[in-house]
Structures are given as structure tokens and as C-alpha cells.
N, C-alpha and C. Protein backbone atom coordinates (compact mmCIF):
# COMPACT_ATOMS: atom_id res chain seq x y z
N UNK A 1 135.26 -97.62 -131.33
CA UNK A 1 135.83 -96.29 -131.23
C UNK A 1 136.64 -96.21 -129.93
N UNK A 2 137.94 -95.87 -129.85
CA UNK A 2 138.87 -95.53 -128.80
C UNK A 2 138.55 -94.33 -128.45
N UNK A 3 138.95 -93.80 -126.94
CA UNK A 3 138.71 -92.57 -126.24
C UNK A 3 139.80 -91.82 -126.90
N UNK A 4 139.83 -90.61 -126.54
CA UNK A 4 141.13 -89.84 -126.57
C UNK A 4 142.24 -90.32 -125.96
N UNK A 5 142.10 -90.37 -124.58
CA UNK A 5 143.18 -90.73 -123.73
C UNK A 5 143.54 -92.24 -124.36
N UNK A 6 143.19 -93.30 -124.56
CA UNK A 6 143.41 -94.38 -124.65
C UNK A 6 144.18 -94.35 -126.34
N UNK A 7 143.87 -93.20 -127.29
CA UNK A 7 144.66 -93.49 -128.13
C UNK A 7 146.02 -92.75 -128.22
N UNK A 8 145.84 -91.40 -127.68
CA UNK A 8 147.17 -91.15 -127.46
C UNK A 8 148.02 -91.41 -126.76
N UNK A 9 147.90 -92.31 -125.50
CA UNK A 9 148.53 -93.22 -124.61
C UNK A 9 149.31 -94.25 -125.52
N UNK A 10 148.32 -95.24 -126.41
CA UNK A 10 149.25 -95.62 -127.05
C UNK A 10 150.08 -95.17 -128.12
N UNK A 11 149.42 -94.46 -128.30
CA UNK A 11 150.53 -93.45 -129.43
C UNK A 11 151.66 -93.33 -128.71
N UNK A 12 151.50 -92.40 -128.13
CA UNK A 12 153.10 -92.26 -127.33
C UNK A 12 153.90 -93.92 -126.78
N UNK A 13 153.17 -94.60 -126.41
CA UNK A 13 153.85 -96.24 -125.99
C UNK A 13 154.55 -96.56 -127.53
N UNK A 14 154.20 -96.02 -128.20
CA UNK A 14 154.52 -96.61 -129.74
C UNK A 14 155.39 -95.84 -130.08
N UNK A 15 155.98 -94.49 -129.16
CA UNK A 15 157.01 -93.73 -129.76
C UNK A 15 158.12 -93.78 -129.40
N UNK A 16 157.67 -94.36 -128.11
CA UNK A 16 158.93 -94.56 -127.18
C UNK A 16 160.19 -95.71 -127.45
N UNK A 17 161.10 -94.96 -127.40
CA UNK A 17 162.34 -95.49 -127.69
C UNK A 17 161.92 -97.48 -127.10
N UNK A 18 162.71 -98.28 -128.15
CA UNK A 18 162.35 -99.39 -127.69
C UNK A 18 163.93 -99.74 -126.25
N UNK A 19 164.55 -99.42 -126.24
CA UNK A 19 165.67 -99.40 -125.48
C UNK A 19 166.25 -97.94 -125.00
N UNK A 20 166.48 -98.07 -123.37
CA UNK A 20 166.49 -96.88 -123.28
C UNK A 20 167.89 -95.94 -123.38
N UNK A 21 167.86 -95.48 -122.78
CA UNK A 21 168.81 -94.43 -123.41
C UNK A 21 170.25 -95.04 -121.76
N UNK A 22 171.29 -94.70 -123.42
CA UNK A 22 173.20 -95.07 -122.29
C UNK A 22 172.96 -94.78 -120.76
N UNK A 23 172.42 -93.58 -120.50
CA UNK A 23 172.71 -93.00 -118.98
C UNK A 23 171.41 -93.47 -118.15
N UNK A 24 170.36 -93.86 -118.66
CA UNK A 24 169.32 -95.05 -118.10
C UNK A 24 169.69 -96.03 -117.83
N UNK A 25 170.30 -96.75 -118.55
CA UNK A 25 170.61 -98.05 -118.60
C UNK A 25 171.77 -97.83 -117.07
N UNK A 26 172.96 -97.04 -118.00
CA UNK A 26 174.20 -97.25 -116.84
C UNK A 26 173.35 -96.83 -115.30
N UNK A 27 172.78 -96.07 -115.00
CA UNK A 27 172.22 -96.02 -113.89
C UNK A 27 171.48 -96.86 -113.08
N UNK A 28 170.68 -97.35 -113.81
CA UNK A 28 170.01 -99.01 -113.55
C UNK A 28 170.82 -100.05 -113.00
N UNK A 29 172.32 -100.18 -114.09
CA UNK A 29 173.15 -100.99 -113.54
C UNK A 29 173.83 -100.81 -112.63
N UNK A 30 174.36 -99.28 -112.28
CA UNK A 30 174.59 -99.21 -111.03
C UNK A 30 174.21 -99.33 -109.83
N UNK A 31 172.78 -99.17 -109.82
CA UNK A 31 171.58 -99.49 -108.92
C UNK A 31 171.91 -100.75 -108.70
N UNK A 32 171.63 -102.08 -109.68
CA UNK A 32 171.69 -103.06 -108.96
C UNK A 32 173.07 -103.58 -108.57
N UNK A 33 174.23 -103.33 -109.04
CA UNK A 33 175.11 -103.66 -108.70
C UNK A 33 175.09 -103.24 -107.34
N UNK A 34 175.11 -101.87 -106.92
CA UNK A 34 175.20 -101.73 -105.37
C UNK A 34 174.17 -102.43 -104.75
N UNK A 35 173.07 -102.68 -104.61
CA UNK A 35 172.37 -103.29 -104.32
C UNK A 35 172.91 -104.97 -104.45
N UNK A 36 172.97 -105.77 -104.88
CA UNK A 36 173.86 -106.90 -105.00
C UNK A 36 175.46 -106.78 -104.18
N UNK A 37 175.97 -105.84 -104.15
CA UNK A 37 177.29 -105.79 -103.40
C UNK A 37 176.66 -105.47 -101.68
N UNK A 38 175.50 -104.63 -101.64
CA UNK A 38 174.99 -104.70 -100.12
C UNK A 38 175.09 -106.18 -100.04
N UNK A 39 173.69 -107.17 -100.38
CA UNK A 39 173.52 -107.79 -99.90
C UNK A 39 174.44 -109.33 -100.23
N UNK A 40 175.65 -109.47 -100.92
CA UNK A 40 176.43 -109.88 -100.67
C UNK A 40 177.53 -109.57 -99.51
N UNK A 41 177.58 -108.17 -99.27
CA UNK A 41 177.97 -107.76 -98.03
C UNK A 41 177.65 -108.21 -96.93
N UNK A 42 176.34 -108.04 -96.26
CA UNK A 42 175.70 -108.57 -95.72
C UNK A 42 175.97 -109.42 -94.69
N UNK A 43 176.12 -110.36 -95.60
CA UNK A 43 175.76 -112.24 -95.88
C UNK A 43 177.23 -112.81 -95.71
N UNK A 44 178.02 -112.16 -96.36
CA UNK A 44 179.82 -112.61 -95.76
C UNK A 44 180.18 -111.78 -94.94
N UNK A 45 179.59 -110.65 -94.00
CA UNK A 45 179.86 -109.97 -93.02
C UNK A 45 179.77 -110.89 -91.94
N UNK A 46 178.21 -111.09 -91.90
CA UNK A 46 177.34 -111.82 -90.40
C UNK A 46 177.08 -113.32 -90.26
N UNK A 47 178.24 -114.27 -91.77
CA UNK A 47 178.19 -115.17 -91.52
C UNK A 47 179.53 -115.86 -91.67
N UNK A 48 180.36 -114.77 -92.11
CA UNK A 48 182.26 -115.33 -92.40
C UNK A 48 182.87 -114.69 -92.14
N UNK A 49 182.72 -113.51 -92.21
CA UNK A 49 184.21 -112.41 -92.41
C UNK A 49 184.20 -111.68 -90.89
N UNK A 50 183.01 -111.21 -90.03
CA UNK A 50 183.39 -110.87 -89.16
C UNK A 50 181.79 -110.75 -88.05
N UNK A 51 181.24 -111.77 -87.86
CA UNK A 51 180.07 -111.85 -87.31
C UNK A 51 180.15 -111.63 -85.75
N UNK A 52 179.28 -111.12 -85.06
CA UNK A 52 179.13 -110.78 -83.57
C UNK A 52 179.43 -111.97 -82.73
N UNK A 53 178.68 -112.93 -83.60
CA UNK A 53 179.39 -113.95 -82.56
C UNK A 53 179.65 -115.05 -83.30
N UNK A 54 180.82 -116.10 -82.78
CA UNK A 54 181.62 -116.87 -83.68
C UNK A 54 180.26 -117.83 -84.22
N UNK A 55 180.72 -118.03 -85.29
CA UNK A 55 180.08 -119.24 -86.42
C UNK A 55 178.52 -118.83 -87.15
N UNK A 56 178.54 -117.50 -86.98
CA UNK A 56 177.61 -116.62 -87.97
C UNK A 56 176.44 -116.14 -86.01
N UNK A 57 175.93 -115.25 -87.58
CA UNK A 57 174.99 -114.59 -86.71
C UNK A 57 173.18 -114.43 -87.12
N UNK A 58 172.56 -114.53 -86.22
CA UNK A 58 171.24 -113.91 -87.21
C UNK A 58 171.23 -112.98 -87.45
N UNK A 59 172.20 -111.78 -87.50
CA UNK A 59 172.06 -110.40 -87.58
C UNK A 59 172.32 -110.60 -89.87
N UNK A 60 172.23 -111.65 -90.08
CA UNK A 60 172.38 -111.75 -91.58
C UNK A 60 170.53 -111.85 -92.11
N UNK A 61 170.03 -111.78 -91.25
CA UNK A 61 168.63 -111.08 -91.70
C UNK A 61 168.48 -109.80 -91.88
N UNK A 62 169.15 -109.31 -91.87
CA UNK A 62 168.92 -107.81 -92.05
C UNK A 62 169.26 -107.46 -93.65
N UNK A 63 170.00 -108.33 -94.19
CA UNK A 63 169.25 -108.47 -95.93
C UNK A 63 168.06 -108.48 -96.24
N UNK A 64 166.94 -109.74 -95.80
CA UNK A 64 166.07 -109.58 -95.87
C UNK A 64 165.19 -108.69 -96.61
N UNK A 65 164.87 -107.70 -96.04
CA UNK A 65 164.82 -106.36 -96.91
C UNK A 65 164.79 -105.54 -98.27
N UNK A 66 166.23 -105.74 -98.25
CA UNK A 66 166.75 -105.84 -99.10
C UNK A 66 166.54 -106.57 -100.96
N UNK A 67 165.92 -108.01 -100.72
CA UNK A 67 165.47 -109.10 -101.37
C UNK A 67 164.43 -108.58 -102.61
N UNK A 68 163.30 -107.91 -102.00
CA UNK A 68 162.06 -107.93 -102.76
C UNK A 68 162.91 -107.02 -104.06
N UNK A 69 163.82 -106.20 -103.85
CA UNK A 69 163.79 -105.21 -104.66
C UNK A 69 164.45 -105.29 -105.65
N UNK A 70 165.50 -106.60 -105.72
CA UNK A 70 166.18 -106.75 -106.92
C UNK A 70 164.86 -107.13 -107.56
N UNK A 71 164.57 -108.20 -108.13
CA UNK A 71 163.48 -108.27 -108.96
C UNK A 71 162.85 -106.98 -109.46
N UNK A 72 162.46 -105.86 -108.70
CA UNK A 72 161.84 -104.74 -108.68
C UNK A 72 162.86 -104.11 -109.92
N UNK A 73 164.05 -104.13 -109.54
CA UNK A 73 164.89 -103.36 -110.09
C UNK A 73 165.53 -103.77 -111.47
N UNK A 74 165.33 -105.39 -111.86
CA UNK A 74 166.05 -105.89 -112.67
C UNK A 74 164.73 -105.76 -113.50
N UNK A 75 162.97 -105.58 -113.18
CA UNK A 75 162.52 -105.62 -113.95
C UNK A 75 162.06 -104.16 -114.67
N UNK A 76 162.85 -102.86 -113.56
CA UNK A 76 162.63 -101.62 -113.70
C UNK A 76 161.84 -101.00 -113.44
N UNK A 77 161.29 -101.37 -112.37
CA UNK A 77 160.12 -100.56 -111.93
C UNK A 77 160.61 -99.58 -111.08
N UNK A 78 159.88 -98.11 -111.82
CA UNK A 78 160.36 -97.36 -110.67
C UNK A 78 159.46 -97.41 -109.19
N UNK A 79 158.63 -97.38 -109.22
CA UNK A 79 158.13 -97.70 -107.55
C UNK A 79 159.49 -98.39 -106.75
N UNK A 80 160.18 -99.06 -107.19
CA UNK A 80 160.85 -100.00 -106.38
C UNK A 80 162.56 -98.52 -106.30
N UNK A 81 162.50 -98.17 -107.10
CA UNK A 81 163.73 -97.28 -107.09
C UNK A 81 163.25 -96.30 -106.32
N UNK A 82 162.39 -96.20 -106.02
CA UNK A 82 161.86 -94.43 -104.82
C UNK A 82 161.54 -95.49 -103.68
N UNK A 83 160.94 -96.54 -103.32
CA UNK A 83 161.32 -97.31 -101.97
C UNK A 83 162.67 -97.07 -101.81
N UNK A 84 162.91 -98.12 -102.75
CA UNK A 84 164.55 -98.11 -102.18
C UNK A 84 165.65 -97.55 -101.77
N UNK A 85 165.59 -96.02 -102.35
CA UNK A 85 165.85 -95.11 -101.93
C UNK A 85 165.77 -94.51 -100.72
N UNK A 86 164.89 -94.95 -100.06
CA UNK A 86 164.51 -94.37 -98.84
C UNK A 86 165.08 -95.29 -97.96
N UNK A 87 164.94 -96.71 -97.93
CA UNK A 87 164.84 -98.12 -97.34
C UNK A 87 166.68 -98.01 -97.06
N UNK A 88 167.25 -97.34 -98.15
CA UNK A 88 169.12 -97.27 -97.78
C UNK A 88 169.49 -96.75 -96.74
N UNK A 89 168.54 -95.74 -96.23
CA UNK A 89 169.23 -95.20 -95.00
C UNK A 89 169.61 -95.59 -94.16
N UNK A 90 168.52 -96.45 -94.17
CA UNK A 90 168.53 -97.18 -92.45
C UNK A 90 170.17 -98.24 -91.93
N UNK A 91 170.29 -98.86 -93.44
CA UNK A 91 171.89 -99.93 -93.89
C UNK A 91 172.84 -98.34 -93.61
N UNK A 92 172.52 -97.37 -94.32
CA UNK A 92 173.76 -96.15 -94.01
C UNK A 92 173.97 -96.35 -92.28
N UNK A 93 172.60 -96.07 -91.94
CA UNK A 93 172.79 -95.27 -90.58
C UNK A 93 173.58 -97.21 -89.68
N UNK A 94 173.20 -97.92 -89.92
CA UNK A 94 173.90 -99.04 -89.52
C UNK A 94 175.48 -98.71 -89.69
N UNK A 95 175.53 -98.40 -91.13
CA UNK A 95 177.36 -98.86 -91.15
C UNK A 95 177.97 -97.49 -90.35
N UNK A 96 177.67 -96.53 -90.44
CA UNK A 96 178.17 -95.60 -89.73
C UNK A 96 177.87 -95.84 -88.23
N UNK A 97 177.10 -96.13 -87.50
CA UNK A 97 177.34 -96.63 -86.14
C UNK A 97 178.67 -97.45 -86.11
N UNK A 98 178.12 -98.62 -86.58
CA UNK A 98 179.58 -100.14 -86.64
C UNK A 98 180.72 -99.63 -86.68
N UNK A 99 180.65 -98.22 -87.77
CA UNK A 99 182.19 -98.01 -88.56
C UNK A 99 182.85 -97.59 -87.46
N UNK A 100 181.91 -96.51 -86.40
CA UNK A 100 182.48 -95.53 -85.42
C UNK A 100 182.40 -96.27 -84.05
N UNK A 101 181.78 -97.34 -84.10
CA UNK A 101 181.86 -98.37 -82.52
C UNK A 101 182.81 -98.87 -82.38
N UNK A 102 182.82 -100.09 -83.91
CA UNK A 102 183.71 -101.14 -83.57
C UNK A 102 184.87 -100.56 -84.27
N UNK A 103 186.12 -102.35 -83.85
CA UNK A 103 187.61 -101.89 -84.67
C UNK A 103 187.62 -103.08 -85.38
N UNK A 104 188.71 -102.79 -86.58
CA UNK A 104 188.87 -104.41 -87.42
C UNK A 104 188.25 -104.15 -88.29
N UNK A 105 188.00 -105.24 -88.72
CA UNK A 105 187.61 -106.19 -89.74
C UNK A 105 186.46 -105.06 -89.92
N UNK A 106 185.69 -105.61 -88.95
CA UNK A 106 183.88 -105.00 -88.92
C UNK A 106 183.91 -103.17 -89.45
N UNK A 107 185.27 -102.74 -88.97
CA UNK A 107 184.93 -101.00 -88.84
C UNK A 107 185.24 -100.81 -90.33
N UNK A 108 186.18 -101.96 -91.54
CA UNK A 108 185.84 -102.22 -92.46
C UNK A 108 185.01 -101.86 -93.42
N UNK A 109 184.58 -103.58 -93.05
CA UNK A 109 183.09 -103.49 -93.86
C UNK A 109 182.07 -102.51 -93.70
N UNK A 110 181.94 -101.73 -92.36
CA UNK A 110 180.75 -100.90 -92.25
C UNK A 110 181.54 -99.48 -93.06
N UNK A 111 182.18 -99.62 -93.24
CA UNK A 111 182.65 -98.08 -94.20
C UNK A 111 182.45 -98.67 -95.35
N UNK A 112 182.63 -99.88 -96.12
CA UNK A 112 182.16 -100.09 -97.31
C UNK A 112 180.65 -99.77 -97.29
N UNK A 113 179.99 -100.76 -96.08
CA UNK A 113 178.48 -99.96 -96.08
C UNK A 113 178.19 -98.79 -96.61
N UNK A 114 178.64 -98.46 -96.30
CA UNK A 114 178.28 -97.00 -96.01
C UNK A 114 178.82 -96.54 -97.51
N UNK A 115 179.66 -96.92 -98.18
CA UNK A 115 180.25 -96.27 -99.86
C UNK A 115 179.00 -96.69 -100.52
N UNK A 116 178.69 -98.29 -100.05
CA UNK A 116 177.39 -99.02 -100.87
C UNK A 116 176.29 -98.36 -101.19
N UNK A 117 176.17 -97.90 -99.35
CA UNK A 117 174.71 -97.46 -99.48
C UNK A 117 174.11 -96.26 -100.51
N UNK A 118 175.71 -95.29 -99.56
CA UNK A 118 175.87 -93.89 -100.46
C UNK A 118 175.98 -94.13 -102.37
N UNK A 119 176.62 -95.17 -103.39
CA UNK A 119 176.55 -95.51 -104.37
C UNK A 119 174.92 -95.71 -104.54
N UNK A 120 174.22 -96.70 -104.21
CA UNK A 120 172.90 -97.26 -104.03
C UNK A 120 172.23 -95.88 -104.21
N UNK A 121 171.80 -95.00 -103.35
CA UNK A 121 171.48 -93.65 -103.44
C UNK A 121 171.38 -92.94 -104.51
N UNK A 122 172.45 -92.38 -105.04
CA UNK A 122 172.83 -91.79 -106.03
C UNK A 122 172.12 -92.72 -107.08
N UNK A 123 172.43 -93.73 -107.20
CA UNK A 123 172.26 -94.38 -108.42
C UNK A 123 170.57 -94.60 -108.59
N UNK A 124 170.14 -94.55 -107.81
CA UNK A 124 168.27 -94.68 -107.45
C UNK A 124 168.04 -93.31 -107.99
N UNK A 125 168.57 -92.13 -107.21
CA UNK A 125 168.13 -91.07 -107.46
C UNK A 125 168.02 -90.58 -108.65
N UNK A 126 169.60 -90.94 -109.56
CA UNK A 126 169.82 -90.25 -110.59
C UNK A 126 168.75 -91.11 -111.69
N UNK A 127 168.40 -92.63 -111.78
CA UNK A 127 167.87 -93.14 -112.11
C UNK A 127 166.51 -92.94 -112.13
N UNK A 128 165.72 -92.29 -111.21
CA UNK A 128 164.37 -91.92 -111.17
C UNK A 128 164.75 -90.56 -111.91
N UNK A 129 165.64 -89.36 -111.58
CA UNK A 129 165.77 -88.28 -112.53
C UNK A 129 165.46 -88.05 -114.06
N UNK A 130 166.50 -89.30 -114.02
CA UNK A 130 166.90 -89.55 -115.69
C UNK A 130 165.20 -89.80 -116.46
N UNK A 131 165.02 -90.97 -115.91
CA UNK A 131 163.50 -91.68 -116.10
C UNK A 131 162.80 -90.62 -116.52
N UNK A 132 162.34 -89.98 -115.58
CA UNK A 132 161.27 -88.45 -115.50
C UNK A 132 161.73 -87.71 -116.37
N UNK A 133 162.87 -87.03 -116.64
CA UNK A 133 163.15 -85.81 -117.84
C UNK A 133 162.91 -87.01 -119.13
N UNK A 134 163.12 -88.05 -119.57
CA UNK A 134 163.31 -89.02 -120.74
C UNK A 134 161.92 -88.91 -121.22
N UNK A 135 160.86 -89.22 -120.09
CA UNK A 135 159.48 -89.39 -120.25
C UNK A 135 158.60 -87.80 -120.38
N UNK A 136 159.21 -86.77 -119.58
CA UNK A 136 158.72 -85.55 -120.29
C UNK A 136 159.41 -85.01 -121.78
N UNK A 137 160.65 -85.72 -121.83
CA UNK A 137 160.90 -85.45 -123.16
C UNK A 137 160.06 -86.35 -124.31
N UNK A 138 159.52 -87.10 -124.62
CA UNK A 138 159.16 -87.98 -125.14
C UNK A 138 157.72 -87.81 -125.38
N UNK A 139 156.99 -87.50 -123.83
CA UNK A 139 155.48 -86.64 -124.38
C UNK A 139 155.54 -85.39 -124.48
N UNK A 140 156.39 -84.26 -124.76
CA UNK A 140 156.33 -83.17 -125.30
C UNK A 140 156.77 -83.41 -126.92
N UNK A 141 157.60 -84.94 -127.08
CA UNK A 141 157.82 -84.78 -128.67
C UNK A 141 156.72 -85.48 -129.59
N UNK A 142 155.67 -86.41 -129.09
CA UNK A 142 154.60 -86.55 -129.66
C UNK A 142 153.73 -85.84 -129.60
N UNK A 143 153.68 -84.80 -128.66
CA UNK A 143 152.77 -83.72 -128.78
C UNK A 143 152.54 -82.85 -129.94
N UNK A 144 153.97 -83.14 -130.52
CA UNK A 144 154.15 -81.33 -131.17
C UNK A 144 154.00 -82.05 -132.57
């Protein structure tokens, strides 16, 4: 004999759309794409295109970070989309220093930062949104 909870849990797992819905998906992909354009950013910032000091820098650890969460994200977990969300600021508050310090190349890239991060954001946010109304829609329609 199954509990209550344990059978209508799967009930609803069994109702749920097997693929999710256009504006899930596109949001997801936007997520990782910015996320992938950070840390390709990164990585040809602080080791080719315009590093602090000639012939790269260790300042290309500051991806790092960054790392755990594709996986997180490619496998959809939201835990990893409400970190990450938060974890962008810190790359914002970077490129906006750089953008407004330095000149060149660097004042550049840190304004792309900064489009990245701001893209990255949005796309986390709207992505945890979406998620949450999909999933209250979904157990209010096996309810009824």
C-alpha cells in the first residue's frame, strides 16, 4: 500500500509535460549561453586579448566559479539557477569597475561583462519564474 503523498507525487510526475514548454527551454538556453560567453570571456580576456600583464594573467581564475554551474545548468537544476543568480554580481560589479578604470581593449570587454552578466540575470531569473508558474500550473491541473 502507497501513502497519499507518495501516490499523488507520482501522479503528478506522470502528468507532467515530458518536454518543457518553448519559453523554458529558450530561457535555459539563454542562461547557458551567457554563461558560456562569460567564461569564454574570461579566458581570452586574461590570457590573449588584453591581460594585466603581458603573456596572460592569473586573474583567468576568476572563471573558476563560474565552472560548477554549467553542468548544474545543462542538467537543469534549479538550485544552480538561484546560486547563480546571485554569484553574477560579483563578474557585474568587476566589469563595471574595469569598464570605468581602464581604456582600450579592457574598457571593452568589461562592458561586454557587464551585457553578459546583465543577460545571465535575466535569463536565471526569468527561468526560475517560468519554472515556478509551469509547476503551479501543473499541480493545480491534477488536482482538479
Amino acid at each position: 500500500m502507497t501513502e497519499p503523498s507518495v501516490a499523488h507525487a507520482s501522479q503528478a510526475a506522470s502528468n507532467a509535460p515530458a518536454h518543457p514548454a518553448p519559453h523554458i527551454a529558450q530561457s535555459r538556453a539563454a542562461a547557458v549561453a551567457s554563461l558560456l560567453g562569460l567564461i569564454v570571456l574570461g579566458l581570452a580576456w586574461e590570457l590573449w586579448l588584453a591581460p594585466l600583464r603581458p603573456g596572460g594573467s592569473w586573474w583567468v581564475i576568476k572563471i573558476l566559479p563560474l565552472l560548477p554551474a554549467l553542468p548544474g545548468l545543462l542538467k537543469n537544476r534549479m538550485y544552480t539557477y538561484r546560486w547563480l543568480s546571485l554569484l553574477v554580481w560579483l563578474y557585474f560589479t568587476e566589469g563595471v569597475v574595469r569598464a570605468t578604470s581602464e581604456s582600450g581593449l579592457s574598457a571593452g570587454l568589461a562592458a561586454l561583462e557587464v551585457v553578459l552578466c546583465v543577460a545571465l540575470f535575466v535569463a536565471c531569473t526569468l527561468h526560475i519564474r517560468l519554472r515556478l508558474r509551469d509547476a503551479k500550473t501543473h499541480k493545480t491541473d491534477t488536482t482538479e
